[in-house]
Structures are given as C-alpha cells and as structure tokens.
N, C-alpha and C. Protein backbone atom coordinates (compact mmCIF):
# COMPACT_ATOMS: atom_id res chain seq x y z
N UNK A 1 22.39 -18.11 -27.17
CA UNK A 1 21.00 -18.53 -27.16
C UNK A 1 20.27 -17.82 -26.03
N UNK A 2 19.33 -17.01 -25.84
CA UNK A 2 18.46 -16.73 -25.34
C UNK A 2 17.38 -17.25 -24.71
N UNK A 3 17.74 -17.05 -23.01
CA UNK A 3 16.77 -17.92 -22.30
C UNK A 3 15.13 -17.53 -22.37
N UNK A 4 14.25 -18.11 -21.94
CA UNK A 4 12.96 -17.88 -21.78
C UNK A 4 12.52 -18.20 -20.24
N UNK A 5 11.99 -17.23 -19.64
CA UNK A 5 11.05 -17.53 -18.44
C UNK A 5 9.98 -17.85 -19.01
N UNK A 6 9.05 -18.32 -18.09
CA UNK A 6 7.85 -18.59 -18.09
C UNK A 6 7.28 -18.33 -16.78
N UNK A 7 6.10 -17.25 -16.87
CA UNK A 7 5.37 -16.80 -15.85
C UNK A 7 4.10 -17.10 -15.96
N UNK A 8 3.39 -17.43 -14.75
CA UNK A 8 2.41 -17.70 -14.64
C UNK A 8 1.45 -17.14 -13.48
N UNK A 9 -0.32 -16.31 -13.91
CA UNK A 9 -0.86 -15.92 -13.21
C UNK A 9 -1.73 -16.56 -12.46
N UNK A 10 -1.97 -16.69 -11.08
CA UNK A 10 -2.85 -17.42 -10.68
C UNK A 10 -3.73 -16.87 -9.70
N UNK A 11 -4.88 -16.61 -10.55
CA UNK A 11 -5.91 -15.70 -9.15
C UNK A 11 -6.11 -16.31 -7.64
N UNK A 12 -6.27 -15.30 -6.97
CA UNK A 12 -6.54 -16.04 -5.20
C UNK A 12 -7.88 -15.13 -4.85
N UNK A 13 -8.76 -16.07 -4.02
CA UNK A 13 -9.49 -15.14 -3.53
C UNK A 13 -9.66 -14.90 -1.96
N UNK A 14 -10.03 -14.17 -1.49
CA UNK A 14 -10.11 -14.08 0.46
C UNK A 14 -11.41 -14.08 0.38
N UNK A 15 -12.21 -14.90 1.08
CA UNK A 15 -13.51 -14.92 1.93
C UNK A 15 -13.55 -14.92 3.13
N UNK A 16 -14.73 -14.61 3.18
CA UNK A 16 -14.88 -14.39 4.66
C UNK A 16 -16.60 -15.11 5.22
N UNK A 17 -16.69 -15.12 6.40
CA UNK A 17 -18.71 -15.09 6.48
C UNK A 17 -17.98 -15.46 8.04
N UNK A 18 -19.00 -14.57 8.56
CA UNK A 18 -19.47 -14.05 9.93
C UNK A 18 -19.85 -15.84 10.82
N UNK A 19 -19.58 -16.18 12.25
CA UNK A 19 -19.69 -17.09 12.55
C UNK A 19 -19.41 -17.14 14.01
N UNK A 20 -20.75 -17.63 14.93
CA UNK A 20 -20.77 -17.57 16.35
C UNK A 20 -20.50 -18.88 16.74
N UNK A 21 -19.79 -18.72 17.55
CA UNK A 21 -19.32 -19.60 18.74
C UNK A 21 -19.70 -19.57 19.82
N UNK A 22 -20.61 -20.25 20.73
CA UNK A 22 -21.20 -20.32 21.54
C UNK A 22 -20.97 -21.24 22.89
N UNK A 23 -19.95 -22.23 22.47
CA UNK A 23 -19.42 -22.89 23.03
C UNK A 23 -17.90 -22.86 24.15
N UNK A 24 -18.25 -22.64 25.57
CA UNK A 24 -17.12 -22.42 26.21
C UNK A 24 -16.24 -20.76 25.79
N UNK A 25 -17.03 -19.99 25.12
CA UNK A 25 -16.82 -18.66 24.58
C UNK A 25 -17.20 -17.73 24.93
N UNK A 26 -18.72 -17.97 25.96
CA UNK A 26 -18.97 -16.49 25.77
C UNK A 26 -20.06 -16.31 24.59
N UNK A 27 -20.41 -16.81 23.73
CA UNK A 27 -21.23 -16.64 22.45
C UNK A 27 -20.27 -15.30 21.74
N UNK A 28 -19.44 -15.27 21.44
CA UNK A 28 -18.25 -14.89 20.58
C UNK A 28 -18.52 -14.49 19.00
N UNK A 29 -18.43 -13.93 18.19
CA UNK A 29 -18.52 -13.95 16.58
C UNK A 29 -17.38 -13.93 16.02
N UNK A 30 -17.10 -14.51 15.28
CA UNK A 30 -16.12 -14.37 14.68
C UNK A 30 -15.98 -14.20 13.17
N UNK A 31 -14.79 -13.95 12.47
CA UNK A 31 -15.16 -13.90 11.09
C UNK A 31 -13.65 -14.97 10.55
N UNK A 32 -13.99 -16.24 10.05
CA UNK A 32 -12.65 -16.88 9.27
C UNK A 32 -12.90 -16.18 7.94
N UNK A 33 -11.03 -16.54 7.79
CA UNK A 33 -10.95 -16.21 6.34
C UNK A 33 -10.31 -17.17 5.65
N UNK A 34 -10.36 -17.35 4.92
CA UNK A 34 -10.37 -18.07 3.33
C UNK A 34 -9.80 -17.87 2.74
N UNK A 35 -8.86 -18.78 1.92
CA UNK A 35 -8.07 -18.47 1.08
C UNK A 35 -8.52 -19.54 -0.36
N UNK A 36 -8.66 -18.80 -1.29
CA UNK A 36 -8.91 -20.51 -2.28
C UNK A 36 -8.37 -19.54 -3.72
N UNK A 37 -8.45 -20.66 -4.55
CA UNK A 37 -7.14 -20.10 -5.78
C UNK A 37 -8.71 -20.51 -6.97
N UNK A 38 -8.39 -19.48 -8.08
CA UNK A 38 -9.28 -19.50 -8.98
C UNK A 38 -8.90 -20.01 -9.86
N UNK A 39 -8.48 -20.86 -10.30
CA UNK A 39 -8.01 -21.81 -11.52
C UNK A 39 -8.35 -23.36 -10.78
N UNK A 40 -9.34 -23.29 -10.19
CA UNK A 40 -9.59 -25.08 -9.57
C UNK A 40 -10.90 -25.57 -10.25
N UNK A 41 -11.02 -26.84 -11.21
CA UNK A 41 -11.72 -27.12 -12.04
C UNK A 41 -12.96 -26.52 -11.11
N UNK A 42 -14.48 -26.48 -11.90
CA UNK A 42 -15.36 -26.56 -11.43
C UNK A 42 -15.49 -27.93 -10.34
N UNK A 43 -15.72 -28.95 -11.10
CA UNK A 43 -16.13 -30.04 -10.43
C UNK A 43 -15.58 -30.96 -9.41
N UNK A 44 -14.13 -30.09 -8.97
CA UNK A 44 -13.68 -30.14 -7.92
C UNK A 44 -13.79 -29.20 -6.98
N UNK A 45 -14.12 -28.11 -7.42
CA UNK A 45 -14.47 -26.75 -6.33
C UNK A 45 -16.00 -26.95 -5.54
N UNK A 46 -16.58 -27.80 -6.61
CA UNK A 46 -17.96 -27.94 -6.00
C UNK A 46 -18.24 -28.81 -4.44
N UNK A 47 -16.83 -30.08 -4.41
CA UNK A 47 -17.36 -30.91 -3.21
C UNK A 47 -16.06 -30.29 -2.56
N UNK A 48 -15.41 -28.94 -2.95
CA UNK A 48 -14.40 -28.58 -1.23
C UNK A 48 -13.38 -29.61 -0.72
N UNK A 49 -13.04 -30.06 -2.41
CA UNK A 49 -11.62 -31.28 -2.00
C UNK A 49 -10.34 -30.26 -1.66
N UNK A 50 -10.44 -29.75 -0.59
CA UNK A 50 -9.21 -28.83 0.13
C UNK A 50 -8.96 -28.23 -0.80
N UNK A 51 -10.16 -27.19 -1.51
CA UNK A 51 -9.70 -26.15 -2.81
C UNK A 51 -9.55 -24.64 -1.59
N UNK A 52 -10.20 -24.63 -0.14
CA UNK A 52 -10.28 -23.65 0.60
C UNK A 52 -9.46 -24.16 1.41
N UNK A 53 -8.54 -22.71 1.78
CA UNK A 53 -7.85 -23.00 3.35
C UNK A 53 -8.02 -21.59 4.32
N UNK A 54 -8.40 -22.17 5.69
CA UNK A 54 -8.34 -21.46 6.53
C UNK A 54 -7.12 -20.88 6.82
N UNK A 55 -7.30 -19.29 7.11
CA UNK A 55 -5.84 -18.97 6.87
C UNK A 55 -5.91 -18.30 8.28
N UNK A 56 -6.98 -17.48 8.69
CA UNK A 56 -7.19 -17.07 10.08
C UNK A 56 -8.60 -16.63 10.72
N UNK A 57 -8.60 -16.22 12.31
CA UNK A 57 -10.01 -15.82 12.73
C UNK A 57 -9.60 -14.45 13.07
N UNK A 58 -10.58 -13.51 12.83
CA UNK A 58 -10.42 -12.18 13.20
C UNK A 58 -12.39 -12.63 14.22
N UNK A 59 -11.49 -11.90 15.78
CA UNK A 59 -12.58 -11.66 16.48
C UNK A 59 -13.05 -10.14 16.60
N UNK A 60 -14.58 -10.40 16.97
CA UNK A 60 -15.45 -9.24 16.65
C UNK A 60 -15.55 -8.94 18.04
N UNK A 61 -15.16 -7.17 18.09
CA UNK A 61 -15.01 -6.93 19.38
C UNK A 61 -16.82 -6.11 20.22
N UNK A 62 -17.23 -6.95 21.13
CA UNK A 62 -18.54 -6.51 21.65
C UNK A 62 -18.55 -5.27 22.18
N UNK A 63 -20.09 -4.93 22.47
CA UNK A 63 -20.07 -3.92 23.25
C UNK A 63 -21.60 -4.30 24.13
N UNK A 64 -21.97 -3.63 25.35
CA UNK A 64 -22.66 -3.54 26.09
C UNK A 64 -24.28 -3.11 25.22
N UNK A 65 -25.12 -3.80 25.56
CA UNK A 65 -26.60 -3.12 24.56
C UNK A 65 -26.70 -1.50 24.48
N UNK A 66 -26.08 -0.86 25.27
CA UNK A 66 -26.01 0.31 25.41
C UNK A 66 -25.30 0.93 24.10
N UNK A 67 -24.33 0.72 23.60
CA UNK A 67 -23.20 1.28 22.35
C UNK A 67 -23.57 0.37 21.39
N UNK A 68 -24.15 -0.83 21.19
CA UNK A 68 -24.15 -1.89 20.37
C UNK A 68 -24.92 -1.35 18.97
N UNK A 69 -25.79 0.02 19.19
CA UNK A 69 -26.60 0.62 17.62
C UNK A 69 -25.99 1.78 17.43
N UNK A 70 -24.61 1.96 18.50
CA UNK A 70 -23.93 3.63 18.44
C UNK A 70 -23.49 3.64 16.59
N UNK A 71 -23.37 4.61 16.45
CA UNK A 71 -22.77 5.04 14.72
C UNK A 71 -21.58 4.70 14.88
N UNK A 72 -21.20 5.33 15.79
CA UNK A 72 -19.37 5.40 16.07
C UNK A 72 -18.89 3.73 16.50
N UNK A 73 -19.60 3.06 16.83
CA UNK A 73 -19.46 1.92 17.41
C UNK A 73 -19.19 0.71 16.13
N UNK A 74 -20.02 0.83 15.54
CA UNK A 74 -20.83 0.49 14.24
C UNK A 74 -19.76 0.57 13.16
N UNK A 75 -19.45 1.95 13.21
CA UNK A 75 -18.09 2.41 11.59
C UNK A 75 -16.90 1.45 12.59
N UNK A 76 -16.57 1.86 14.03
CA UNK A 76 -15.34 0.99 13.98
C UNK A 76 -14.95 -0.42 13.75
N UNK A 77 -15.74 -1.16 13.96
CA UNK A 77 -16.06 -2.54 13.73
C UNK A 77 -15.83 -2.40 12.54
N UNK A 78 -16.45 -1.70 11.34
CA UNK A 78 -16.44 -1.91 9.68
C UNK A 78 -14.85 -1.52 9.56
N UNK A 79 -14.47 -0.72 9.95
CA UNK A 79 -13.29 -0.03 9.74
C UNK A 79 -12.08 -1.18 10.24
N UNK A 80 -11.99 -1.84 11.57
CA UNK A 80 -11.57 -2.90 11.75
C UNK A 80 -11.44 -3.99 11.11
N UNK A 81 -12.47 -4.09 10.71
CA UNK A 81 -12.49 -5.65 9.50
C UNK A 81 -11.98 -5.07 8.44
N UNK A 82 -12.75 -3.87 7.71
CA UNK A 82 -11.56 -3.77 6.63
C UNK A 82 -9.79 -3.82 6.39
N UNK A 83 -9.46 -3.08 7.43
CA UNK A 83 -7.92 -2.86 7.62
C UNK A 83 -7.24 -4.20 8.18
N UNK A 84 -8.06 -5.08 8.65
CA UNK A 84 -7.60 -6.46 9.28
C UNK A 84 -7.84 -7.37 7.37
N UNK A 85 -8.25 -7.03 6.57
CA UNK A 85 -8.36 -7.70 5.56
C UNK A 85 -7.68 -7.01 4.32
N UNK A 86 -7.24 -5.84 4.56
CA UNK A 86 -6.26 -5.59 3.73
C UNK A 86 -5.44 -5.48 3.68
C-alpha cells in the first residue's frame, strides 16, 4: 500500500514601518519587523488577535546634519535595510 504525504503551503509576510523613539534614546528610529501568515480569516486579521509577531528591531544608523542629504549616505542606509531584510 502506498503512503501519501500531505503538504501544505502557507504564505508569510515581513513588514516593516519606520518608528522613533524618543524616550531615554536619544530620539533613535527604528524599523520593527513583522511577521504575519496569509491564510488568517479576514475578520480576525482586522482586530490584530496576535495574527502579527514582532520578530525584530533593526536600528537606523545617524549621521551629523552635515552627511544626513549625502547620496552616499542615503544609498547606504537603503542598502542596509535591504540586506538586513533579506
């Protein structure tokens, strides 16, 4: 007799959104990320019954007003977050 698996796909997604801390920090930015699974009814995704979990903070590294509109300054930060999220 011939067994059967059963596999199952279940989408995930990573979010993110930008977020200052101002408190005992320094005024800090940070970016959390998110983890939440795409098969969660609507009408439970809507009131955030622990369909999201914090998974980590990636901090945003400053610079002096001086470098803060540099190009080079600017791509590394983008370049940082990307490679920290993939």
């Amino acid at each position: 007799m011939k067994k059967h698996t059963v596999q199952h796909l279940y989408p995930s997604f990573l979010g993110s959104d930008k977020m200052t801390v101002s408190v005992a920090t320094g005024q800090n930015d940070y970016w959390p990320v998110y983890l939440s699974f795409g098969n969660v009814h609507n009408n439970i995704q809507c009131v955030h019954c622990n369909t999201v979990v914090l998974i980590a903070f990636l901090v945003i590294p400053k610079a002096t007003k001086k470098y803060t509109d540099d190009p080079a300054f600017q791509k590394f930060k983008k370049q940082l977050f990307h490679t920290a999220m993939s």
